[in-house]
PDB file of N, CA and C in Angstrom:
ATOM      1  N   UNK A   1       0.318 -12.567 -15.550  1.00  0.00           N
ATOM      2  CA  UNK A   1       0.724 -11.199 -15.290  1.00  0.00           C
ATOM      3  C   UNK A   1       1.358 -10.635 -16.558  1.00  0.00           C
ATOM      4  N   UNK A   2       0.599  -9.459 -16.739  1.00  0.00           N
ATOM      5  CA  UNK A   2       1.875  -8.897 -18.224  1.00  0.00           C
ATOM      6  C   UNK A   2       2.829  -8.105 -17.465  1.00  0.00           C
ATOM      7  N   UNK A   3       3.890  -8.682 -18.551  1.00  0.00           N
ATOM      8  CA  UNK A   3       5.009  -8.197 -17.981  1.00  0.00           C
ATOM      9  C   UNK A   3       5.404  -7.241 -18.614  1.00  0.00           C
ATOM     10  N   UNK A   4       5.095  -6.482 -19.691  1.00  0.00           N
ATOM     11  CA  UNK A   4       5.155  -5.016 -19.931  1.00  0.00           C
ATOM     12  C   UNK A   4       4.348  -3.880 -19.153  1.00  0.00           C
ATOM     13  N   UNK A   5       3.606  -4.666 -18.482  1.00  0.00           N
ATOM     14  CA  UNK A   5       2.761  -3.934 -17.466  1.00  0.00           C
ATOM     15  C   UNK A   5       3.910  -3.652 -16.191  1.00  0.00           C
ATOM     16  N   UNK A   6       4.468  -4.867 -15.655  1.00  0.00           N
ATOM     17  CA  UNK A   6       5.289  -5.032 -14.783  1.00  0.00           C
ATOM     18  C   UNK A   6       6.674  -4.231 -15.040  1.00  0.00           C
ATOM     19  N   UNK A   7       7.161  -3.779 -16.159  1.00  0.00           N
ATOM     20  CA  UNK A   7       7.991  -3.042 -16.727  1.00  0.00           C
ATOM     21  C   UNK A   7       8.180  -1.755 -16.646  1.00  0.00           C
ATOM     22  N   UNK A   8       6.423  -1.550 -16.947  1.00  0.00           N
ATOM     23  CA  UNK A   8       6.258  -0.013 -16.596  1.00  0.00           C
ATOM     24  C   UNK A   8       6.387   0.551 -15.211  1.00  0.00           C
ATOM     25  N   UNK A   9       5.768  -0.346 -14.356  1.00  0.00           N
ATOM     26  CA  UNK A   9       5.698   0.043 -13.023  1.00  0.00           C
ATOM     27  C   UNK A   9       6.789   0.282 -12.358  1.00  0.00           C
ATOM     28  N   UNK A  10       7.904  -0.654 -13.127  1.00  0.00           N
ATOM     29  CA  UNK A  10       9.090  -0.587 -12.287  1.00  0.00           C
ATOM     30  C   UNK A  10      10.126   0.569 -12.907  1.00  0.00           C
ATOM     31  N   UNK A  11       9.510   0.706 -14.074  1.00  0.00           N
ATOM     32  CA  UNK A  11      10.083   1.764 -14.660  1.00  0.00           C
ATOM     33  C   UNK A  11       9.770   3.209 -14.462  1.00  0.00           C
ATOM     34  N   UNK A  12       8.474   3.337 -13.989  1.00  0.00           N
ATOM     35  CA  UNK A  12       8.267   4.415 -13.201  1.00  0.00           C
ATOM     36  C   UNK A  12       8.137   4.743 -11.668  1.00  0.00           C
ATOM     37  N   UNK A  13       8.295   3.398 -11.237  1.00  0.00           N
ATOM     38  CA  UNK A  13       9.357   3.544  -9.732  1.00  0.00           C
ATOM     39  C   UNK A  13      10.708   4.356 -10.178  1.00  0.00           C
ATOM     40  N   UNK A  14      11.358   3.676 -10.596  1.00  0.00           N
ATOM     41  CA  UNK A  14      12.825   4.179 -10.800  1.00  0.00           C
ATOM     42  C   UNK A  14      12.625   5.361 -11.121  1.00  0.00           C
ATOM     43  N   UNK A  15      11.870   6.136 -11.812  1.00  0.00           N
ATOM     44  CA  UNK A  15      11.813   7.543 -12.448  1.00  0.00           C
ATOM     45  C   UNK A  15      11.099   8.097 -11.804  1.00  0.00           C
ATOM     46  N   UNK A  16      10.387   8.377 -10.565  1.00  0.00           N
ATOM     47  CA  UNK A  16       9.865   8.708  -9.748  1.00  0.00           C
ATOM     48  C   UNK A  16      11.378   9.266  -8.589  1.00  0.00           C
ATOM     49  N   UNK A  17      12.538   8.626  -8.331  1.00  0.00           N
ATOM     50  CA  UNK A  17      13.567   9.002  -7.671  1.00  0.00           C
ATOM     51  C   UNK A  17      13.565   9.861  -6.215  1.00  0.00           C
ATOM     52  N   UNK A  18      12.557   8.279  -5.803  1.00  0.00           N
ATOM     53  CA  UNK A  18      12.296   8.525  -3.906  1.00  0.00           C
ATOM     54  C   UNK A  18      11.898   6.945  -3.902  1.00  0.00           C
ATOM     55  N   UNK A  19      11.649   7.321  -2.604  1.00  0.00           N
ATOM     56  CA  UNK A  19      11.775   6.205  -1.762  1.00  0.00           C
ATOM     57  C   UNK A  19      10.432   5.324  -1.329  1.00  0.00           C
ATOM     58  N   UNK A  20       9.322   6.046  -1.616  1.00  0.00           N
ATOM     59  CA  UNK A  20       8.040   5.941  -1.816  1.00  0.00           C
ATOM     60  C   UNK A  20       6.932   6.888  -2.690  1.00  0.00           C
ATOM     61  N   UNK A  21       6.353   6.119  -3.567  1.00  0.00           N
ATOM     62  CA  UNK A  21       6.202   6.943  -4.443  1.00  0.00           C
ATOM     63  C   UNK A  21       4.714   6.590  -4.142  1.00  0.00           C
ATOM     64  N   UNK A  22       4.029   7.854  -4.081  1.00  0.00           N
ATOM     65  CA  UNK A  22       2.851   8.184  -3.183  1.00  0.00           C
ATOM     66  C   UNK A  22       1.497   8.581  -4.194  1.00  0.00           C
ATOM     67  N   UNK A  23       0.217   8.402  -3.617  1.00  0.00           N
ATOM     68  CA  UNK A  23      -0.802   9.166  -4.393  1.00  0.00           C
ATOM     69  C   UNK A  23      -1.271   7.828  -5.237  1.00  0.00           C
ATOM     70  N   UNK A  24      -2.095   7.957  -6.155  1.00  0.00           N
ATOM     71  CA  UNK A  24      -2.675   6.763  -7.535  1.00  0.00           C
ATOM     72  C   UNK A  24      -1.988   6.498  -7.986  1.00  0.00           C
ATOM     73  N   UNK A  25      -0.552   7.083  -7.895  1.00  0.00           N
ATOM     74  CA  UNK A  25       0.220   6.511  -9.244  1.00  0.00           C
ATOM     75  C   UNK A  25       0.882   5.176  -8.048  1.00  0.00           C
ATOM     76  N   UNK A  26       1.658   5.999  -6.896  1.00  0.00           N
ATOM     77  CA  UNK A  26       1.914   5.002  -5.949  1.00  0.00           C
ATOM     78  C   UNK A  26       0.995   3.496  -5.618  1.00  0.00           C
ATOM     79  N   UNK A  27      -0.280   3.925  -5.806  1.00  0.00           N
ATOM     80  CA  UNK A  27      -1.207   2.780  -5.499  1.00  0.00           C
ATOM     81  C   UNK A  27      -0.991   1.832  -6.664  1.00  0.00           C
ATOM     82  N   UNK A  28      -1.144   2.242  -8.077  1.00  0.00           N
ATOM     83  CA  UNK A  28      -1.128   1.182  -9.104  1.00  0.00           C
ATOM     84  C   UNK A  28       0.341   0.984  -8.905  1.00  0.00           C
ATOM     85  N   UNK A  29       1.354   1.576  -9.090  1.00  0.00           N
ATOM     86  CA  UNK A  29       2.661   0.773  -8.852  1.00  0.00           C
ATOM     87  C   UNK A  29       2.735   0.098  -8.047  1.00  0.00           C
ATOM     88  N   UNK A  30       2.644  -0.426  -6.794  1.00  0.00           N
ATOM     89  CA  UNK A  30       2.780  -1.216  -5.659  1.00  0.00           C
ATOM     90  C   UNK A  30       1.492  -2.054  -5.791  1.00  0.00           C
ATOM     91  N   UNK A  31       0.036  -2.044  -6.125  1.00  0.00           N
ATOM     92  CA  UNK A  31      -0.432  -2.921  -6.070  1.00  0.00           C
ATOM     93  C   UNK A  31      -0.318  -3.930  -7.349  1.00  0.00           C
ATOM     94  N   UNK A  32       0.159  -3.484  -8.136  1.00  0.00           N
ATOM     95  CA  UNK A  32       0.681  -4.056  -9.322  1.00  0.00           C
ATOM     96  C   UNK A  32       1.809  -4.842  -9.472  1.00  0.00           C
ATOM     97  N   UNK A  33       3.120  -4.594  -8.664  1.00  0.00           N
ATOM     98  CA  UNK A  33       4.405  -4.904  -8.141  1.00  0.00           C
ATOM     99  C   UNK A  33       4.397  -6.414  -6.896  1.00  0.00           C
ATOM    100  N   UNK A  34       3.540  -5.547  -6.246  1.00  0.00           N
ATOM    101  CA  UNK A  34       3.280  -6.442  -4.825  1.00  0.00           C
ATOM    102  C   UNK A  34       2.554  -7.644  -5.145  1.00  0.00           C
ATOM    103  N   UNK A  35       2.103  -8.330  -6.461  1.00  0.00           N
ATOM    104  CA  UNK A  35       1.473  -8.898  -6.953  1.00  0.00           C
ATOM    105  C   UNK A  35       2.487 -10.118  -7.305  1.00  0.00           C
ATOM    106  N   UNK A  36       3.551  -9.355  -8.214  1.00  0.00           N
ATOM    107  CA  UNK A  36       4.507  -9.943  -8.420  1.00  0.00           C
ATOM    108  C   UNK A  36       5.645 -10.283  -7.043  1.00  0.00           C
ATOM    109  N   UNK A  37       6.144  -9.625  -6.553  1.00  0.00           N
ATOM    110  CA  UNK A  37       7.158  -9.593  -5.154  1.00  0.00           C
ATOM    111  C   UNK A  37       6.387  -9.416  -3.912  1.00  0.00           C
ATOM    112  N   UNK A  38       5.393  -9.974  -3.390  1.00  0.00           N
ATOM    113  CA  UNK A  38       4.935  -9.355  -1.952  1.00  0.00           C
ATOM    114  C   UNK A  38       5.935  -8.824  -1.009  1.00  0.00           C
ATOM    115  N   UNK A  39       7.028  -9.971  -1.097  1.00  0.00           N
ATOM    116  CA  UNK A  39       8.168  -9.351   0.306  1.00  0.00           C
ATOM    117  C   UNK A  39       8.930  -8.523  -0.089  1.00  0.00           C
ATOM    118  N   UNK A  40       9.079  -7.509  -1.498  1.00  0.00           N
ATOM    119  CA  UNK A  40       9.518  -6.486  -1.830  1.00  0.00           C
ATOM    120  C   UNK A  40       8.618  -5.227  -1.941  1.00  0.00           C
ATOM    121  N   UNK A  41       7.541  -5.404  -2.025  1.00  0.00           N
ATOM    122  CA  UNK A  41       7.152  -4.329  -2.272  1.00  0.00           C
ATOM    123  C   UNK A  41       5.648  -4.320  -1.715  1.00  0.00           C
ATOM    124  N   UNK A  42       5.711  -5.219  -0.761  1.00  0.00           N
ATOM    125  CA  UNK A  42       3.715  -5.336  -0.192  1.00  0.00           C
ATOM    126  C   UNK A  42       4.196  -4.444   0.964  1.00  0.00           C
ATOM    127  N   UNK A  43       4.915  -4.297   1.833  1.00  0.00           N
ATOM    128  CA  UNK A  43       4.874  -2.900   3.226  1.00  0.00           C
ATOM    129  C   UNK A  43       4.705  -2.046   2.851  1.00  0.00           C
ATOM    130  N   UNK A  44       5.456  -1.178   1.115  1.00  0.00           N
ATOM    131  CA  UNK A  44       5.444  -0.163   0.503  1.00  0.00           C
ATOM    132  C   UNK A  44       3.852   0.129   0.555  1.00  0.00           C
ATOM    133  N   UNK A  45       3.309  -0.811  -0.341  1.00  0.00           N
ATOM    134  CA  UNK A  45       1.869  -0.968  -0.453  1.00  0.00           C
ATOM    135  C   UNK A  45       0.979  -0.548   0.631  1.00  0.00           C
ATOM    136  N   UNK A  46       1.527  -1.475   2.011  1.00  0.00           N
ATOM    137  CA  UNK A  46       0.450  -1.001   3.027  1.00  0.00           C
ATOM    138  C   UNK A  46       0.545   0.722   3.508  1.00  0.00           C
ATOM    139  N   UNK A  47       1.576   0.776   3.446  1.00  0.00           N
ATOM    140  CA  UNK A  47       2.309   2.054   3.769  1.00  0.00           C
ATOM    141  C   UNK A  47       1.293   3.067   2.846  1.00  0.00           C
ATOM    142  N   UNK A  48       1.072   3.199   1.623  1.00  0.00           N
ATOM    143  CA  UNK A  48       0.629   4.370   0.895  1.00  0.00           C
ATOM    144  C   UNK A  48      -0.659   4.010   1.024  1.00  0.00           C
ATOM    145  N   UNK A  49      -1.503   2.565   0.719  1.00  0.00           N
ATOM    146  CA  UNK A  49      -2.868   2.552   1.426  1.00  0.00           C
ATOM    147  C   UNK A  49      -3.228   3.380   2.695  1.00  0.00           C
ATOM    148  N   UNK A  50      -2.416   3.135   3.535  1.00  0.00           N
ATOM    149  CA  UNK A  50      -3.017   3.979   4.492  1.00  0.00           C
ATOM    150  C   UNK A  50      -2.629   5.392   4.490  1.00  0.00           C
ATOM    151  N   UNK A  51      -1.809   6.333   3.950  1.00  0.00           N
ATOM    152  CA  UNK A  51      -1.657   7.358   3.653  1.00  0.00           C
ATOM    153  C   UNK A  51      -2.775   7.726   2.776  1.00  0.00           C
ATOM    154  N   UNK A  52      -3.161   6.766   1.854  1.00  0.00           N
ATOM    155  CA  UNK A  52      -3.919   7.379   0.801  1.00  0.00           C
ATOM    156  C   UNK A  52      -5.313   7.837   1.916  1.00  0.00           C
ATOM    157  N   UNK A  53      -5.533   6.558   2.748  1.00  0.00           N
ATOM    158  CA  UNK A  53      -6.636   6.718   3.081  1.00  0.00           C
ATOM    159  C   UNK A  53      -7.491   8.145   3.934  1.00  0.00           C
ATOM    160  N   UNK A  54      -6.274   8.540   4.319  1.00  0.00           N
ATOM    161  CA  UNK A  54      -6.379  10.241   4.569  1.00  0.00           C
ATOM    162  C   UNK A  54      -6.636  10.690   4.114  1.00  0.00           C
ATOM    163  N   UNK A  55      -6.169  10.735   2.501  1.00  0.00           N
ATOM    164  CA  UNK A  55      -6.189  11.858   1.898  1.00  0.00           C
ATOM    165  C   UNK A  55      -7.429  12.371   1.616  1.00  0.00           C
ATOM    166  N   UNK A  56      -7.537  13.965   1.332  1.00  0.00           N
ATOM    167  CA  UNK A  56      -9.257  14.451   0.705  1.00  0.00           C
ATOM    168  C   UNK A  56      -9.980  13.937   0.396  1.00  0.00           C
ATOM    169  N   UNK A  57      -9.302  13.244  -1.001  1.00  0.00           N
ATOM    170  CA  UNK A  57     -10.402  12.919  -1.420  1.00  0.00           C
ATOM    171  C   UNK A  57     -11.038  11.813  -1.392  1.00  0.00           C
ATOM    172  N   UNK A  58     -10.279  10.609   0.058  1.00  0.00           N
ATOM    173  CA  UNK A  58     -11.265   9.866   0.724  1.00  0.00           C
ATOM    174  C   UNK A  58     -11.874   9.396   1.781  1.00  0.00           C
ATOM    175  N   UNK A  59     -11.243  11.090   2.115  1.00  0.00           N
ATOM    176  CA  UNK A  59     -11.446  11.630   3.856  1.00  0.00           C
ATOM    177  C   UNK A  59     -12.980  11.082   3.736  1.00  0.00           C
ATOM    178  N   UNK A  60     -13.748  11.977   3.487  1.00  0.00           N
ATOM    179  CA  UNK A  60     -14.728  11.775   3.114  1.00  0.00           C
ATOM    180  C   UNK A  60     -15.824  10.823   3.183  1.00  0.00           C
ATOM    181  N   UNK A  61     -15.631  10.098   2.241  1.00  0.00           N
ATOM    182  CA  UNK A  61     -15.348   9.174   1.639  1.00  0.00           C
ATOM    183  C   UNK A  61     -15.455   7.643   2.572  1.00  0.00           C
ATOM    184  N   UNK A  62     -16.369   7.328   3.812  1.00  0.00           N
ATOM    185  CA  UNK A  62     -16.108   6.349   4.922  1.00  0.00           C
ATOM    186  C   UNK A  62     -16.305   4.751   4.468  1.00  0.00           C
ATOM    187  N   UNK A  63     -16.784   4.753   3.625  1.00  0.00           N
ATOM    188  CA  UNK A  63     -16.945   3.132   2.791  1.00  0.00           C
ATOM    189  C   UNK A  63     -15.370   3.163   2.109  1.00  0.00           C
ATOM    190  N   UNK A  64     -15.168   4.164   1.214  1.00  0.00           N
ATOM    191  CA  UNK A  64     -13.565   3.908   0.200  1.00  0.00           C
ATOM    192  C   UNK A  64     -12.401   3.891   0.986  1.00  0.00           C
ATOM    193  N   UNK A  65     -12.955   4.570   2.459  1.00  0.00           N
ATOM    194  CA  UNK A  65     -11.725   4.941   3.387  1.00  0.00           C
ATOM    195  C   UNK A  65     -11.199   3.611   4.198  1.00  0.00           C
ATOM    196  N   UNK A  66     -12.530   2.860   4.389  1.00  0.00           N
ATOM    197  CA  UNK A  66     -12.555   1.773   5.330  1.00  0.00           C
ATOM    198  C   UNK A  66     -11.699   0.644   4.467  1.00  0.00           C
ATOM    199  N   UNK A  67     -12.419   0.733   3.058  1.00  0.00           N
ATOM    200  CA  UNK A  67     -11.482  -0.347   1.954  1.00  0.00           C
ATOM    201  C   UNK A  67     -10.295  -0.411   2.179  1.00  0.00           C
ATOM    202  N   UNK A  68      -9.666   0.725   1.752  1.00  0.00           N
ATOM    203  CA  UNK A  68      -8.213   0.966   1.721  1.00  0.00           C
ATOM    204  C   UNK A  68      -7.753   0.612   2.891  1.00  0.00           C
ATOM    205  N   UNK A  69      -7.904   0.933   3.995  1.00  0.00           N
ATOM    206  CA  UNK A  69      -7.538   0.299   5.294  1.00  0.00           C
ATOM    207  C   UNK A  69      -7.427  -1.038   5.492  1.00  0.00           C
ATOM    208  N   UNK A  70      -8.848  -1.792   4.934  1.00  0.00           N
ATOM    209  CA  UNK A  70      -8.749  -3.496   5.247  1.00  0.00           C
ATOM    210  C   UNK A  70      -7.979  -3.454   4.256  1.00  0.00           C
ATOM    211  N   UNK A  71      -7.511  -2.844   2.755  1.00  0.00           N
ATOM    212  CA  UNK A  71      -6.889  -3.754   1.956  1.00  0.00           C
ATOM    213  C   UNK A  71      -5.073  -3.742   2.626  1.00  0.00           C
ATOM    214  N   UNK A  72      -4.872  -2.503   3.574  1.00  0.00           N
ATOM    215  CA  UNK A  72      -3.793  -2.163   4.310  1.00  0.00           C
ATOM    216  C   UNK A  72      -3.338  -3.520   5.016  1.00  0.00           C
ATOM    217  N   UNK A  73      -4.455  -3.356   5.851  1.00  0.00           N
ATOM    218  CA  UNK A  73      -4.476  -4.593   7.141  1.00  0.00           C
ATOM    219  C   UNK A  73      -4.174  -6.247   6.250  1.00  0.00           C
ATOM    220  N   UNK A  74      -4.666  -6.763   5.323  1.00  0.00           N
ATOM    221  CA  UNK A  74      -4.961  -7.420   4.721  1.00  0.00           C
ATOM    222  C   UNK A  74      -3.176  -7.405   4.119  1.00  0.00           C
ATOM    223  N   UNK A  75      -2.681  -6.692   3.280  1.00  0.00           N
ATOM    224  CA  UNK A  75      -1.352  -6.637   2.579  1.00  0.00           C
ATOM    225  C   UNK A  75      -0.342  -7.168   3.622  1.00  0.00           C
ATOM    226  N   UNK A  76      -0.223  -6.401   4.922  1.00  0.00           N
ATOM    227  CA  UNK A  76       0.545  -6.386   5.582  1.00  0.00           C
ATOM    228  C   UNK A  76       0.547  -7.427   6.655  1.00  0.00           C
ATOM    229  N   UNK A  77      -0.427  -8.169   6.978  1.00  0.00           N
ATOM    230  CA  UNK A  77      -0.652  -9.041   7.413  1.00  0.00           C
ATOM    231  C   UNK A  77      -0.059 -10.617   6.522  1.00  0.00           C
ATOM    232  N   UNK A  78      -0.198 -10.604   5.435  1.00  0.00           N
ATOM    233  CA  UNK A  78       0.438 -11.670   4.210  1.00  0.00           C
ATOM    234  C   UNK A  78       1.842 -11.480   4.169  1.00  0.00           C
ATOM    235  N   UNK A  79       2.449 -10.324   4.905  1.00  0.00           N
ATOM    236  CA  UNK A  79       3.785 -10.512   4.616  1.00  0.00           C
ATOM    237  C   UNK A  79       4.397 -11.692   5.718  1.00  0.00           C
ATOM    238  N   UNK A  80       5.497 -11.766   5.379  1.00  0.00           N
ATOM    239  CA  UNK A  80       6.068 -12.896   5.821  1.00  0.00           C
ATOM    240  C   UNK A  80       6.347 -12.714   7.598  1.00  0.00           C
ATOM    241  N   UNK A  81       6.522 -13.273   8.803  1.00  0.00           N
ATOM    242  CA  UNK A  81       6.628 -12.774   9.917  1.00  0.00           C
ATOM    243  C   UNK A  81       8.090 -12.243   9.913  1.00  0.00           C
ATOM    244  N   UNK A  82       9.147 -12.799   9.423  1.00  0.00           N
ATOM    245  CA  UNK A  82      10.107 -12.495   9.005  1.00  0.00           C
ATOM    246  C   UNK A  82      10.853 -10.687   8.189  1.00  0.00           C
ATOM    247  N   UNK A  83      10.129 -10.197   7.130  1.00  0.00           N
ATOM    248  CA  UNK A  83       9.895  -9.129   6.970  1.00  0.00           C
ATOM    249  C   UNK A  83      10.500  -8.194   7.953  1.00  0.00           C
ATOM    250  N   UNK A  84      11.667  -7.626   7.875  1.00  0.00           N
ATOM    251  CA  UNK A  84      11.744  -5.897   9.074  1.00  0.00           C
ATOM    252  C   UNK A  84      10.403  -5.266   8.755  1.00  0.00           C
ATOM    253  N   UNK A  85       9.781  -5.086   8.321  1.00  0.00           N
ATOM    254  CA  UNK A  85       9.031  -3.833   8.002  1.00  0.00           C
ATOM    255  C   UNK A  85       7.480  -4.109   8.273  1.00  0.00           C
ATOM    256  N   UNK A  86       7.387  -5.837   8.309  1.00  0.00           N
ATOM    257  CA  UNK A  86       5.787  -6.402   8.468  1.00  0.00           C
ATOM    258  C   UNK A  86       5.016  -5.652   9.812  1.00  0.00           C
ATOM    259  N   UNK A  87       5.860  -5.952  11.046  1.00  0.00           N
ATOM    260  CA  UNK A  87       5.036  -5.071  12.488  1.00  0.00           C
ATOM    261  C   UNK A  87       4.906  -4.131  12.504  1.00  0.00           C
ATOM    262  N   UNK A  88       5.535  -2.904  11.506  1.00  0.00           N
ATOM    263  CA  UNK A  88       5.821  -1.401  11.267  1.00  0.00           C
ATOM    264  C   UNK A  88       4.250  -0.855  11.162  1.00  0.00           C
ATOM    265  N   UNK A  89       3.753  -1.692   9.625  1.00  0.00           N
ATOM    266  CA  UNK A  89       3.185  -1.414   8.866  1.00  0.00           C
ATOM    267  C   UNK A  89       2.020  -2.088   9.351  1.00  0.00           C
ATOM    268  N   UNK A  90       2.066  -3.417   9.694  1.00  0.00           N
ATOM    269  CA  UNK A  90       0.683  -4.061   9.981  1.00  0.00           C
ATOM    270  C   UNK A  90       0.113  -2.635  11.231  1.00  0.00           C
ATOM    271  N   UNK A  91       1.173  -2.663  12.320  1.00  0.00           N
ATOM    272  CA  UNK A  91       0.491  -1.662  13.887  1.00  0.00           C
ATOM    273  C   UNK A  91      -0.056  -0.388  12.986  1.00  0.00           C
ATOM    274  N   UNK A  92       0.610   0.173  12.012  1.00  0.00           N
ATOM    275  CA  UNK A  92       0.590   1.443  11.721  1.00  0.00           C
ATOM    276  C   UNK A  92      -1.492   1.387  10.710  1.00  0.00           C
ATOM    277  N   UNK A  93      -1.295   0.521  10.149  1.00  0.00           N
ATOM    278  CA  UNK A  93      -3.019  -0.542   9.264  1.00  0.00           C
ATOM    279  C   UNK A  93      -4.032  -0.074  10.203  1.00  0.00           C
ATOM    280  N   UNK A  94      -3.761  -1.278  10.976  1.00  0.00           N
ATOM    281  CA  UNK A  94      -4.137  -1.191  12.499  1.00  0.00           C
ATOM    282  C   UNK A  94      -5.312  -0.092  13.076  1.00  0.00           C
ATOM    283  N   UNK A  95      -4.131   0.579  13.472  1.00  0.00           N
ATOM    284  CA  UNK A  95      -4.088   1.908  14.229  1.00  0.00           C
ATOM    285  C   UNK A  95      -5.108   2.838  13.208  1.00  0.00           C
ATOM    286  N   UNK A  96      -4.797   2.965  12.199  1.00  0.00           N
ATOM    287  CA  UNK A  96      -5.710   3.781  11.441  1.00  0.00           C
ATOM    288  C   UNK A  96      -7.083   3.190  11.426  1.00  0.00           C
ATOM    289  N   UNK A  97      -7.456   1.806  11.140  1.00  0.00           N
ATOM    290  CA  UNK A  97      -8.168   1.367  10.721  1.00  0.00           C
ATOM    291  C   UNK A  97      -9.315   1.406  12.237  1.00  0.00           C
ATOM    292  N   UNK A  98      -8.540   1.253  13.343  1.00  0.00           N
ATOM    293  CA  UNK A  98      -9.249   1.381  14.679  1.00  0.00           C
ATOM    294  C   UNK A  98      -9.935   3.156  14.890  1.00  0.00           C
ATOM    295  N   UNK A  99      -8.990   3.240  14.249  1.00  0.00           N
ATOM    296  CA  UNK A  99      -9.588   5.234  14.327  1.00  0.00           C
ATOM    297  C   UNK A  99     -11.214   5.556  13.948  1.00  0.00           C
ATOM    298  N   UNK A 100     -10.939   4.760  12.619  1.00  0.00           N
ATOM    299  CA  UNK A 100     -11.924   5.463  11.836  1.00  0.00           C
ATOM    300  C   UNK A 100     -13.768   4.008  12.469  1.00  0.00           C
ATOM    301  N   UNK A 101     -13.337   2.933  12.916  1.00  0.00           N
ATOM    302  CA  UNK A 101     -14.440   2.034  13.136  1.00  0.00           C
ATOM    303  C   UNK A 101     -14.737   1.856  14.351  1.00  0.00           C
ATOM    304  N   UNK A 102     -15.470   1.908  14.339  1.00  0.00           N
ATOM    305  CA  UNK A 102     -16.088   1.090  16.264  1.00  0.00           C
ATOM    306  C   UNK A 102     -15.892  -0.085  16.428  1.00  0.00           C
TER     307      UNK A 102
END
């Protein structure tokens, strides 16, 4: 892992100054992070995967939409059972991911 890579990310978490930091930039920070810390920062992860997966531009979009979802389901599922935030996020995966598939 480079860790000037890992530097940046966390450095533009912090400078971002919220609580989830959302959109592509959110995606490479957390999937980049969550790499390093899963039980810090992989719910974050599932959390904006599936937000992303709404969004426009991959409404659309039913192959990129479906990805993001399993990679949701998939994140949040690896977290620890332990985790506050693992059942939040896995039901919330889930739930989207049942929406959009038969």
């Amino acid at each position: 892992m480079d860790q000037d890579m890992v530097m940046l990310a966390k450095v533009r978490l912090l400078g971002a100054n919220r609580r989830v930091v959302r959109g592509t930039e959110g995606l490479w920070i957390y999937r980049l992070l969550a790499r390093v810390e899963p039980e810090v920062y992989g719910s974050k992860l599932a959390y904006v995967l599936v937000e992303e997966s709404g969004s426009p531009r991959v409404r659309e979009v039913p192959g990129r939409r479906l990805a993001l979802l399993d990679e949701a389901v998939a994140v949040a599922t690896a977290l620890d059972r332990a985790n506050p935030f693992r059942a939040k996020v896995l039901e919330r995966a889930l739930a989207a991911r049942a929406r959009i598939a038969p």
